[in-house]
C-alpha atoms as a PDB file:
ATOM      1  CA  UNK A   1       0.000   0.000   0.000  1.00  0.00           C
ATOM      2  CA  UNK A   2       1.489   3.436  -0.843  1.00  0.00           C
ATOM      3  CA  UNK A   3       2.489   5.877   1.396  1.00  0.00           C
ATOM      4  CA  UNK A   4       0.437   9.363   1.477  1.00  0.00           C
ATOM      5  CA  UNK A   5       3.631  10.880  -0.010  1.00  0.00           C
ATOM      6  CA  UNK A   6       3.564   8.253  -2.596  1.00  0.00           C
ATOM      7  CA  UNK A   7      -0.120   8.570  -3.261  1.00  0.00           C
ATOM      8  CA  UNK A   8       0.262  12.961  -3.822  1.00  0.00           C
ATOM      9  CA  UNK A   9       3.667  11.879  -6.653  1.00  0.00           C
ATOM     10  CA  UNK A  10       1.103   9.911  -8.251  1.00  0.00           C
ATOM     11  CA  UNK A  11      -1.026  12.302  -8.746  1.00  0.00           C
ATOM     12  CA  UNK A  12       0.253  15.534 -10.083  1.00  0.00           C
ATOM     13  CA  UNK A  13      -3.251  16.989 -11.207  1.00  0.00           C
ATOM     14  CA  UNK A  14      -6.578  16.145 -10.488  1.00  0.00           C
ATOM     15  CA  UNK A  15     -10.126  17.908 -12.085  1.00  0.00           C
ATOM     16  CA  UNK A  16     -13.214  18.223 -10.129  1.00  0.00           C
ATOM     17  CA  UNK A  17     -16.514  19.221 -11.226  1.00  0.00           C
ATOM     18  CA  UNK A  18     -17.960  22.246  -8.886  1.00  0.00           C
ATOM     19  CA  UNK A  19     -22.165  21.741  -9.814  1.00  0.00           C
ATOM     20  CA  UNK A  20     -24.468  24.756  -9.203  1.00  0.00           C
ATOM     21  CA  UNK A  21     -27.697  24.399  -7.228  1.00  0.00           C
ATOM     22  CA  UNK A  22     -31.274  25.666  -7.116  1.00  0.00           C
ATOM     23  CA  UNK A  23     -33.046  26.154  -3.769  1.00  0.00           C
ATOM     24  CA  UNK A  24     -36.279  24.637  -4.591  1.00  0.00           C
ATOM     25  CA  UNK A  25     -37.724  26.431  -1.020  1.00  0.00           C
ATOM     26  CA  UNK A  26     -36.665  28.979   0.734  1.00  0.00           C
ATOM     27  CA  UNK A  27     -37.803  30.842   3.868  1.00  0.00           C
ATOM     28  CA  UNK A  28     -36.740  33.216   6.108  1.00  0.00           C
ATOM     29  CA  UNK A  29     -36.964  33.021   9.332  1.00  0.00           C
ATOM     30  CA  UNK A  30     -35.729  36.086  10.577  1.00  0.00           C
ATOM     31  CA  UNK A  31     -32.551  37.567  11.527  1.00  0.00           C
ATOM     32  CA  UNK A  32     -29.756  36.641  13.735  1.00  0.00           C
ATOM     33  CA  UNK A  33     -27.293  38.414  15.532  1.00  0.00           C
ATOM     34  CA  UNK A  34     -24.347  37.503  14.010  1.00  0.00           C
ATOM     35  CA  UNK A  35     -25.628  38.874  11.008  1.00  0.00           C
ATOM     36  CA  UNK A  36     -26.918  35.682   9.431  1.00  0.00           C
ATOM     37  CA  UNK A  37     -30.274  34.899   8.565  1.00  0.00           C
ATOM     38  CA  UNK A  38     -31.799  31.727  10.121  1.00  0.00           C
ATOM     39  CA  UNK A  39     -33.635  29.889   7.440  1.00  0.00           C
ATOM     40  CA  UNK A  40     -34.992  27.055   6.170  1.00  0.00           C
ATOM     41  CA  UNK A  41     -34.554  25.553   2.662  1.00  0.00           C
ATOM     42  CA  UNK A  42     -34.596  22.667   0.249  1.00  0.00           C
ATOM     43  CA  UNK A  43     -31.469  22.648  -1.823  1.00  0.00           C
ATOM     44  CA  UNK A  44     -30.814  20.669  -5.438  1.00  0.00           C
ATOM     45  CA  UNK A  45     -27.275  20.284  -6.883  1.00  0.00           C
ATOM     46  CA  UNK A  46     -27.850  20.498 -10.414  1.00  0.00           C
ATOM     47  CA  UNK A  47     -26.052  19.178 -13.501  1.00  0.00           C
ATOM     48  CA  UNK A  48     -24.527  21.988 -14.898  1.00  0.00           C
ATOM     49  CA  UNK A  49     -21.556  23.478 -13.009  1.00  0.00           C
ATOM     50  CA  UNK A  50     -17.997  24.623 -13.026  1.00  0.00           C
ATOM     51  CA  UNK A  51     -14.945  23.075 -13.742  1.00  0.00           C
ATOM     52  CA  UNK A  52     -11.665  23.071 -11.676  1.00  0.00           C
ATOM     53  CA  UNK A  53      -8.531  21.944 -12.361  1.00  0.00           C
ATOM     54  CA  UNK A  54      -5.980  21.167  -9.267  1.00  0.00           C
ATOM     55  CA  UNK A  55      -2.114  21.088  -9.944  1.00  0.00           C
ATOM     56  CA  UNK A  56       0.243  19.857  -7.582  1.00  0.00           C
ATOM     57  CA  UNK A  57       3.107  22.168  -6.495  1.00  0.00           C
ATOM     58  CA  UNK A  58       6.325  22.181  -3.749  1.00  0.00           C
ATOM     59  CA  UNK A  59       4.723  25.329  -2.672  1.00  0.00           C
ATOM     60  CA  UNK A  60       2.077  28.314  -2.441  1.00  0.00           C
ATOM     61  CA  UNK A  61      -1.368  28.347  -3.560  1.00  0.00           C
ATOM     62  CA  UNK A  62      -2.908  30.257  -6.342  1.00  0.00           C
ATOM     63  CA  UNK A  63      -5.811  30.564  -8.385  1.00  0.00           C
ATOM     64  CA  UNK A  64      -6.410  31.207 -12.113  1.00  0.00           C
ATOM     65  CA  UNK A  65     -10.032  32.223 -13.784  1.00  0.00           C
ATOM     66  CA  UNK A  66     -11.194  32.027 -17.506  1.00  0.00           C
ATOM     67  CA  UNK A  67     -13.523  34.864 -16.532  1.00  0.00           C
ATOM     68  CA  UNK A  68     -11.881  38.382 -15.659  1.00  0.00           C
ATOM     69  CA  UNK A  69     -14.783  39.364 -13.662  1.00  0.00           C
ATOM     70  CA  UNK A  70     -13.931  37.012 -11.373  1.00  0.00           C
ATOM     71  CA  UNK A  71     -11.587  37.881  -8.563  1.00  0.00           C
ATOM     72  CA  UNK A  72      -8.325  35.612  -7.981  1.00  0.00           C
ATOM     73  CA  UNK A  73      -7.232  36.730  -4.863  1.00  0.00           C
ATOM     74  CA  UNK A  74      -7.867  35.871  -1.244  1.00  0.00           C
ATOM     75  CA  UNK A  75     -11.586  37.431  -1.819  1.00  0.00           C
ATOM     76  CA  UNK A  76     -12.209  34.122  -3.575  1.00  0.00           C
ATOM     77  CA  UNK A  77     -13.810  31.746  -1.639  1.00  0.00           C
ATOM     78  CA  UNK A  78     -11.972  28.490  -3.674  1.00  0.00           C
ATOM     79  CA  UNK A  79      -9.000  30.309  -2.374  1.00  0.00           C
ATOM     80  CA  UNK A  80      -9.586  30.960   0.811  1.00  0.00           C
ATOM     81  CA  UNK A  81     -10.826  27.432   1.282  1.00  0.00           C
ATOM     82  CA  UNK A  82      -8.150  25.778  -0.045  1.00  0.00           C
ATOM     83  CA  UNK A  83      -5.803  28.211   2.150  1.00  0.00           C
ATOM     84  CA  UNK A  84      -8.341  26.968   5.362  1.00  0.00           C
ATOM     85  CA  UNK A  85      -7.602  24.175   4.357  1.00  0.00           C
ATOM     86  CA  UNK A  86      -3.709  23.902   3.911  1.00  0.00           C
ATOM     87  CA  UNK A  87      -3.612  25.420   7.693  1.00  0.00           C
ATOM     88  CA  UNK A  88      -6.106  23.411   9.249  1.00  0.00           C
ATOM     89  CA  UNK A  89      -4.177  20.018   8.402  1.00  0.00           C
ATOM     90  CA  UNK A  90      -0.780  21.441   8.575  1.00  0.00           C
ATOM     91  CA  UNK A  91       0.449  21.130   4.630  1.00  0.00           C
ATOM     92  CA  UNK A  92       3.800  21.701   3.693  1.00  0.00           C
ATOM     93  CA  UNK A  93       2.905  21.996   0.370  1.00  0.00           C
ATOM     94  CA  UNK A  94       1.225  23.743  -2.815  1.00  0.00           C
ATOM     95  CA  UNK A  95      -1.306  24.008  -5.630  1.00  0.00           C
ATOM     96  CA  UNK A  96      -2.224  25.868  -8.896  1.00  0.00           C
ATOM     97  CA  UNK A  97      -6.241  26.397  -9.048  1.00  0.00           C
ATOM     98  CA  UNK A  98      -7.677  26.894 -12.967  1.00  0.00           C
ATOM     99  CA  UNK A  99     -11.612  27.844 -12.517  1.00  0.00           C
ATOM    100  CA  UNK A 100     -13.655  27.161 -15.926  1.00  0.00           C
ATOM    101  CA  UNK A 101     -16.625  29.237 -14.516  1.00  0.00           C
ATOM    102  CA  UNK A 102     -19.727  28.386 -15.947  1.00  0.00           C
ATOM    103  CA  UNK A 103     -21.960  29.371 -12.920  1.00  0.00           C
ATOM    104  CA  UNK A 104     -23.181  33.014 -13.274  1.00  0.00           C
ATOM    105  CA  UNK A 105     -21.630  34.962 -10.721  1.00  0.00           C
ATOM    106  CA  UNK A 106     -24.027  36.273  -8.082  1.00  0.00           C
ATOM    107  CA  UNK A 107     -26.988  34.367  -9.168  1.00  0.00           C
ATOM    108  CA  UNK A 108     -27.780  32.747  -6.505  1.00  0.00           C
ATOM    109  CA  UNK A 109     -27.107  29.294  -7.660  1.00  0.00           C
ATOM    110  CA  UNK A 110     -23.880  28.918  -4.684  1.00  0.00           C
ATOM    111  CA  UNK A 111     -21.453  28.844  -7.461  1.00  0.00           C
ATOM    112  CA  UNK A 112     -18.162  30.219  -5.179  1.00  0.00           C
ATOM    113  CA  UNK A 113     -19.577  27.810  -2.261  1.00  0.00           C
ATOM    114  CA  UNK A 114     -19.707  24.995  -4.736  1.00  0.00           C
ATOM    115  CA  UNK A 115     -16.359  26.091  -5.988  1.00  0.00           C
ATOM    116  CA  UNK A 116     -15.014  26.345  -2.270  1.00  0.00           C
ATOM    117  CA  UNK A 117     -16.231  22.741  -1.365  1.00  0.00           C
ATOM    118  CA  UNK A 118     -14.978  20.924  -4.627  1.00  0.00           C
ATOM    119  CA  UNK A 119     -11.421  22.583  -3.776  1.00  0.00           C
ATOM    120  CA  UNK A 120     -11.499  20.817  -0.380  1.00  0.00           C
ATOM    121  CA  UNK A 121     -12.388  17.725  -1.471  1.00  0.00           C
ATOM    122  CA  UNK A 122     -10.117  17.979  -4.396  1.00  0.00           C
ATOM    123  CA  UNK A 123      -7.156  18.673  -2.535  1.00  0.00           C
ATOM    124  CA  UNK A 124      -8.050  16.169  -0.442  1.00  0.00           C
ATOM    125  CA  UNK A 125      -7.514  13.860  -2.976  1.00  0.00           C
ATOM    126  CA  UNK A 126      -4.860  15.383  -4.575  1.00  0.00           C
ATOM    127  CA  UNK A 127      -2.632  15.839  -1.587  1.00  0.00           C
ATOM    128  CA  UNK A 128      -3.212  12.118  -0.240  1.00  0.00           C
ATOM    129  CA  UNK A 129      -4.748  13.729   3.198  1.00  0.00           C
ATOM    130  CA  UNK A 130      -7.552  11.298   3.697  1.00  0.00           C
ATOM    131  CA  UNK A 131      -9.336  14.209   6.296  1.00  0.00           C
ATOM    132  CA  UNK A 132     -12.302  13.070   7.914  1.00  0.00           C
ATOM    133  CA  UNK A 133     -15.455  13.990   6.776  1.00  0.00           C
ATOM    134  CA  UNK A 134     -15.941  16.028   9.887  1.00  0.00           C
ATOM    135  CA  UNK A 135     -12.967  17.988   9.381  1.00  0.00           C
ATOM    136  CA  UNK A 136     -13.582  19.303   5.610  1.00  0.00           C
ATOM    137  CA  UNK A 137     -17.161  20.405   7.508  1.00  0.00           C
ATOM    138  CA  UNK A 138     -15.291  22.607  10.085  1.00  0.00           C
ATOM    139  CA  UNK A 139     -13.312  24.157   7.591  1.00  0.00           C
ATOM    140  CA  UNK A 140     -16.440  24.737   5.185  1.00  0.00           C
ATOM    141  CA  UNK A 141     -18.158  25.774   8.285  1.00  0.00           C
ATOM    142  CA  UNK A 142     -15.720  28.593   8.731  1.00  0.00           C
ATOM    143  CA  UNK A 143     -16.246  30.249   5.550  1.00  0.00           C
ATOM    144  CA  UNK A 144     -19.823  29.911   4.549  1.00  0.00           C
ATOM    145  CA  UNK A 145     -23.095  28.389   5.191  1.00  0.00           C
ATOM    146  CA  UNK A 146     -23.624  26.406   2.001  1.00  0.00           C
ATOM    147  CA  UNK A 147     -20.138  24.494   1.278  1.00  0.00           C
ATOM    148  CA  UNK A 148     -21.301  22.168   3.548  1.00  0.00           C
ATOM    149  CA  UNK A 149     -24.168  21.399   1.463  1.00  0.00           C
ATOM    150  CA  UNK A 150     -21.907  20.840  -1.546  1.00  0.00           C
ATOM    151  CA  UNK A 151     -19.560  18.858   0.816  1.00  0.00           C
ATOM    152  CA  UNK A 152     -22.707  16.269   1.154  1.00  0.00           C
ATOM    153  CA  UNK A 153     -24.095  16.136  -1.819  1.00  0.00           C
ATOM    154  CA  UNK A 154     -27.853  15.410  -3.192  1.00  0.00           C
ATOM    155  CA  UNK A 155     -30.808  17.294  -2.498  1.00  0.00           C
ATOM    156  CA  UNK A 156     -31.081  18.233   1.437  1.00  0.00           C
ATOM    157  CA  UNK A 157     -33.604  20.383   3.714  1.00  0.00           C
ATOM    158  CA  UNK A 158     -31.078  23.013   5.468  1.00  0.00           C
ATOM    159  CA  UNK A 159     -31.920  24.662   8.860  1.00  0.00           C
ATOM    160  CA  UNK A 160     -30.555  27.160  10.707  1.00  0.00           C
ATOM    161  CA  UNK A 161     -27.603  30.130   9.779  1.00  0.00           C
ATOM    162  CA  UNK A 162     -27.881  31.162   6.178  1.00  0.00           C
END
């Protein structure tokens, strides 16, 4: 059986497909104080989605976009994730992010969430980490409400901080 540092030579790139989603329900509760709405909602990954392209490297992390309006730097939640990420567990080392967007930005269809959770999982993968579950959730649960939903997968009814 390989050794993690055998299993991230092996793979020098990986590509992961980043699906947008429709809330099929949505309600809002109210308010909360930490600035949050608290919510309920019925959420549906769909079959159309972004595309993102992980690259191995001894070190640093960037990201690369086919569409200029799109920022690249540490206002990108696929970046910021995969930085979360990279701290959390303690890696030594690196990773090129390409983004084929495909999701419109700001639609409301949790394309930079989606993107955020397919980078976590991806480098995941990629790096040979083999995180538990329950750690890729604490890291998406720093950043946003719905990479956990992505991180899951399939339709779900969400509750609580949105």
């Amino acid at each position: 059986m390989p050794t993690q540092a055998q299993r991230r030579q092996q793979t020098a790139s990986l590509t992961v497909f980043s699906p947008a989603k429709v809330n099929l329900y949505l309600r809002i509760i109210g308010k909360r104080p930490d600035g949050y709405h608290e919510l309920e909602t019925v959420m549906l990954p769909l079959d159309f989605g972004d595309e993102i392209v992980l690259e191995s490297r001894t070190a640093g992390l960037t990201l690369e976009c086919d569409n200029p309006s799109l920022p690249t730097d540490d206002s990108n939640l696929a970046l910021r994730a995969a930085k979360a990420l990279s701290e959390a567990l303690v890696v030594k080392h690196g990773a090129k992010l390409s983004l084929k967007k495909r999701t419109p930005l700001a639609a409301g269809l949790g394309g930079g969430s989606s993107n955020a959770a397919a980078v976590l999982t991806g480098l995941d993968r990629l790096w040979g980490l083999g995180a538990p579950p329950e750690k890729l959730h604490a890291v998406a649960a720093s950043m946003g409400s719905d990479i956990n939903f992505f991180l899951s997968g399939g339709a779900a009814l969400c509750l609580g901080r949105g």
